[in-house]
C-alpha atoms as a PDB file:
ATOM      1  CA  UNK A   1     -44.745  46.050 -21.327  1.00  0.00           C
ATOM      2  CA  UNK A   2     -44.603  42.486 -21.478  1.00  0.00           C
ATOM      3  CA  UNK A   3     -42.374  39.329 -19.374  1.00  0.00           C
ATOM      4  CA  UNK A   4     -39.103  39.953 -21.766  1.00  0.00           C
ATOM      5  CA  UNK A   5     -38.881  43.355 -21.923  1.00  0.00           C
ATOM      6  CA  UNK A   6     -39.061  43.708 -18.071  1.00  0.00           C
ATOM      7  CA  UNK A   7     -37.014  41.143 -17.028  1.00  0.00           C
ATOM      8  CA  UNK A   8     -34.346  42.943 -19.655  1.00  0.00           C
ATOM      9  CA  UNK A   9     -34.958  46.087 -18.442  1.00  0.00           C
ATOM     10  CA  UNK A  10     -34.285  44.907 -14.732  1.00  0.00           C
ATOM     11  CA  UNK A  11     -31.211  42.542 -15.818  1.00  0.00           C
ATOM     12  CA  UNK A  12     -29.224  44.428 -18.406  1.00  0.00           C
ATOM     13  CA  UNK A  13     -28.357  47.245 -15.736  1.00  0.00           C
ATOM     14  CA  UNK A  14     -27.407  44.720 -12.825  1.00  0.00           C
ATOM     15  CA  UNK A  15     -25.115  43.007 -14.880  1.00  0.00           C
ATOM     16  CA  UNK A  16     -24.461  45.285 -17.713  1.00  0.00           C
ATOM     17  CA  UNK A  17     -22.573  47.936 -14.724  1.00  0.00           C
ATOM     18  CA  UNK A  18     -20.519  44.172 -14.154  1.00  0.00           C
ATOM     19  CA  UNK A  19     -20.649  44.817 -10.207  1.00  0.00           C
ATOM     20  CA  UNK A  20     -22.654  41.969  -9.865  1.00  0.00           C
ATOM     21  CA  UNK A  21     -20.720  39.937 -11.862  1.00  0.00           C
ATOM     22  CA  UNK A  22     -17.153  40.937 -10.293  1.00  0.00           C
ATOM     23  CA  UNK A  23     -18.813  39.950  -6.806  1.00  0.00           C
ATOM     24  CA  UNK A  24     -19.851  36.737  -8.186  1.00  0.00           C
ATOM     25  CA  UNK A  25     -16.783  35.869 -10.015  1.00  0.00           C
ATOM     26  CA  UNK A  26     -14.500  36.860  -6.784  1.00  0.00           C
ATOM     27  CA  UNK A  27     -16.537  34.944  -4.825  1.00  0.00           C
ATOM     28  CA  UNK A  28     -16.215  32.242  -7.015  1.00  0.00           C
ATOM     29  CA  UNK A  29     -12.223  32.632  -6.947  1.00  0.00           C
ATOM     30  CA  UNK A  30     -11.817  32.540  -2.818  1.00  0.00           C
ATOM     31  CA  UNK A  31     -14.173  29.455  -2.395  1.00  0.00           C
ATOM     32  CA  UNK A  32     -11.335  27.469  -5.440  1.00  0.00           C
ATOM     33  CA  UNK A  33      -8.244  29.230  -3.773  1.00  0.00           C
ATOM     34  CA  UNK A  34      -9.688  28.323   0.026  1.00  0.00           C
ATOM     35  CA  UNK A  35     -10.259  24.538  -1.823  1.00  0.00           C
ATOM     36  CA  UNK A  36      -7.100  24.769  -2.850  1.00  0.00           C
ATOM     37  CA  UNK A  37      -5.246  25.253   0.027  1.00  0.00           C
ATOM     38  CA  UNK A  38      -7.296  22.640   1.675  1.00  0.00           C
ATOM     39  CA  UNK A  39      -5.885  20.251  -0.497  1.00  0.00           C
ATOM     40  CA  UNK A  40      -2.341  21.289   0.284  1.00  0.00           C
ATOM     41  CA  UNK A  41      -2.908  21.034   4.054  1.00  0.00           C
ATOM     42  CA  UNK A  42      -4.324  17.336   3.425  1.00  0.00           C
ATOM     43  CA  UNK A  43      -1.061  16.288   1.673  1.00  0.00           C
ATOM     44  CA  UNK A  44       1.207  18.000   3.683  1.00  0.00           C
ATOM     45  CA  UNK A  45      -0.770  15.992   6.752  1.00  0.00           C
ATOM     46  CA  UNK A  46      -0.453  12.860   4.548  1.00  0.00           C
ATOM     47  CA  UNK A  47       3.272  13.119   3.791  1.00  0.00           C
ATOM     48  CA  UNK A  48       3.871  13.831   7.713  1.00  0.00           C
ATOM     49  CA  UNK A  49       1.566  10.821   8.598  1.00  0.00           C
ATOM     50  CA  UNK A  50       3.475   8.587   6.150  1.00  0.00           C
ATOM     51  CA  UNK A  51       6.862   9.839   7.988  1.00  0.00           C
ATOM     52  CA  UNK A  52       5.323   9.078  11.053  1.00  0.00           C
ATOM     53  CA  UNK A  53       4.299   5.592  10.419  1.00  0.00           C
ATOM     54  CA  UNK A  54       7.835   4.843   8.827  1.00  0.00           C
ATOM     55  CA  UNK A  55       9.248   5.807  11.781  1.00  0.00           C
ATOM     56  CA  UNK A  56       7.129   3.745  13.874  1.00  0.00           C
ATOM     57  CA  UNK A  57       7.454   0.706  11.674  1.00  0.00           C
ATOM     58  CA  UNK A  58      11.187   0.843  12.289  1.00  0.00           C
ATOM     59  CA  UNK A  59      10.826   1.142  15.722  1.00  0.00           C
ATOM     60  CA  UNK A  60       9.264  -2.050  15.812  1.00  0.00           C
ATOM     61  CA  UNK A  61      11.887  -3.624  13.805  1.00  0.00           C
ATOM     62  CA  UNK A  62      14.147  -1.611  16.225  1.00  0.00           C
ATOM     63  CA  UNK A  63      12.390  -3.645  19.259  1.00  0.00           C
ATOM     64  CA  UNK A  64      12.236  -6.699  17.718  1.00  0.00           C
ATOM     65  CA  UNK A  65      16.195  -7.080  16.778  1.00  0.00           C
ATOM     66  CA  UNK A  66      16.859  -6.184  20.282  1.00  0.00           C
ATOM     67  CA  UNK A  67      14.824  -8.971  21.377  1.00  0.00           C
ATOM     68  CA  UNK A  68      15.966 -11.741  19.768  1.00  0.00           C
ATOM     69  CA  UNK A  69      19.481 -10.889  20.349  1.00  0.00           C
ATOM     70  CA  UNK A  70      18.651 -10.911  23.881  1.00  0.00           C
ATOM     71  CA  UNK A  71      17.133 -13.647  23.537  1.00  0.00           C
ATOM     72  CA  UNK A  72      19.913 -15.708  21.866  1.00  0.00           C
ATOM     73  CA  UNK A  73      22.734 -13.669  23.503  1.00  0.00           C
ATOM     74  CA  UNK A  74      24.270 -13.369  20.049  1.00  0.00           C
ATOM     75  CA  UNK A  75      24.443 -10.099  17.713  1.00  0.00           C
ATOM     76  CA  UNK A  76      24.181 -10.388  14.418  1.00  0.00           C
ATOM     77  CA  UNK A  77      23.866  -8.931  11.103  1.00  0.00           C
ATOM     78  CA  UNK A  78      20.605  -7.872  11.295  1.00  0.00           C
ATOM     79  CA  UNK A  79      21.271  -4.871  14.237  1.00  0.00           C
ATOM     80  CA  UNK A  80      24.000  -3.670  11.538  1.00  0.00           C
ATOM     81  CA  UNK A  81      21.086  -3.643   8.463  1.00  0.00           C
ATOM     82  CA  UNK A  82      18.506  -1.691  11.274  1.00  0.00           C
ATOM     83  CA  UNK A  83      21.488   0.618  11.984  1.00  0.00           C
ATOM     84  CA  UNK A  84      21.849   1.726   8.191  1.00  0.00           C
ATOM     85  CA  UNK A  85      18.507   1.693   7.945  1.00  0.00           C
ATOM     86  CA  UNK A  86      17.772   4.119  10.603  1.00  0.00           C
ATOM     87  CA  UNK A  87      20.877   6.012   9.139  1.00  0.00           C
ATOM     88  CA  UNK A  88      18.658   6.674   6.009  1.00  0.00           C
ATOM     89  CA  UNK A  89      15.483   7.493   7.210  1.00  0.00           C
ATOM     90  CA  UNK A  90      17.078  10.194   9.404  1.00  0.00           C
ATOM     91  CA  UNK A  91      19.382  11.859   6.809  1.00  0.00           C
ATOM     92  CA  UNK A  92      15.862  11.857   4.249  1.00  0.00           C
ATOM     93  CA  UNK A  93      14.527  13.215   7.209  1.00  0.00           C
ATOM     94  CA  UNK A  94      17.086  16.055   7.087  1.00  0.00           C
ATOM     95  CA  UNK A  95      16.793  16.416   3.415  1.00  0.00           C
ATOM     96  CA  UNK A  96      13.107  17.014   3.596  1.00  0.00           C
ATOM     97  CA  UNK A  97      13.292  20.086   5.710  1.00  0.00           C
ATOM     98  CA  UNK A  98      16.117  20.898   4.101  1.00  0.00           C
ATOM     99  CA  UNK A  99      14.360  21.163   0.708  1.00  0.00           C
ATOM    100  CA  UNK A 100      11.530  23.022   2.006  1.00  0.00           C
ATOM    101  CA  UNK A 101      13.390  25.835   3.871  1.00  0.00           C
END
């Protein structure tokens, strides 16, 4: 018996039955579906982080229009503008969960 005919003799019934090759081939599909979900987590932890730093952003702005009518003992238009836009970064807020319930 020569190289060929052994290693054919020892291959063709591993992976002719096709247990081997089930194993492999579910193996295969939990290591793409556990990469997949992965991914998901990541942009779900992006989106969140982006909402985050919004939020803090406009508290800043929030501080800083406080400030400088304190400052100059005046209110002006700008506390109305930070109002509406804290009115619409809530209410997406809302519609976000809302979507995802």
């Amino acid at each position: 018996m020569d190289i060929p005919e052994i290693l054919t003799s020892l291959i063709f019934p591993i992976f002719g039955s096709g247990g081997v090759v089930i194993w492999a081939l579910n193996r295969y599909a939990k290591k793409v579906d556990r990469n997949d979900e992965k991914i998901k987590t990541l942009e779900r932890i992006n989106e969140r982080l982006e909402l985050l730093q919004s939020g803090l952003v406009m508290a800043l702005e929030n501080d800083r229009v406080i400030f400088k009518a304190l400052r100059t003992h005046e209110i002006n238009g700008e506390s109305e503008d930070q109002e509406q836009k804290m009115d619409e970064y809530f209410i997406s807020l809302l519609n976000r969960d809302g979507d995802k319930k």
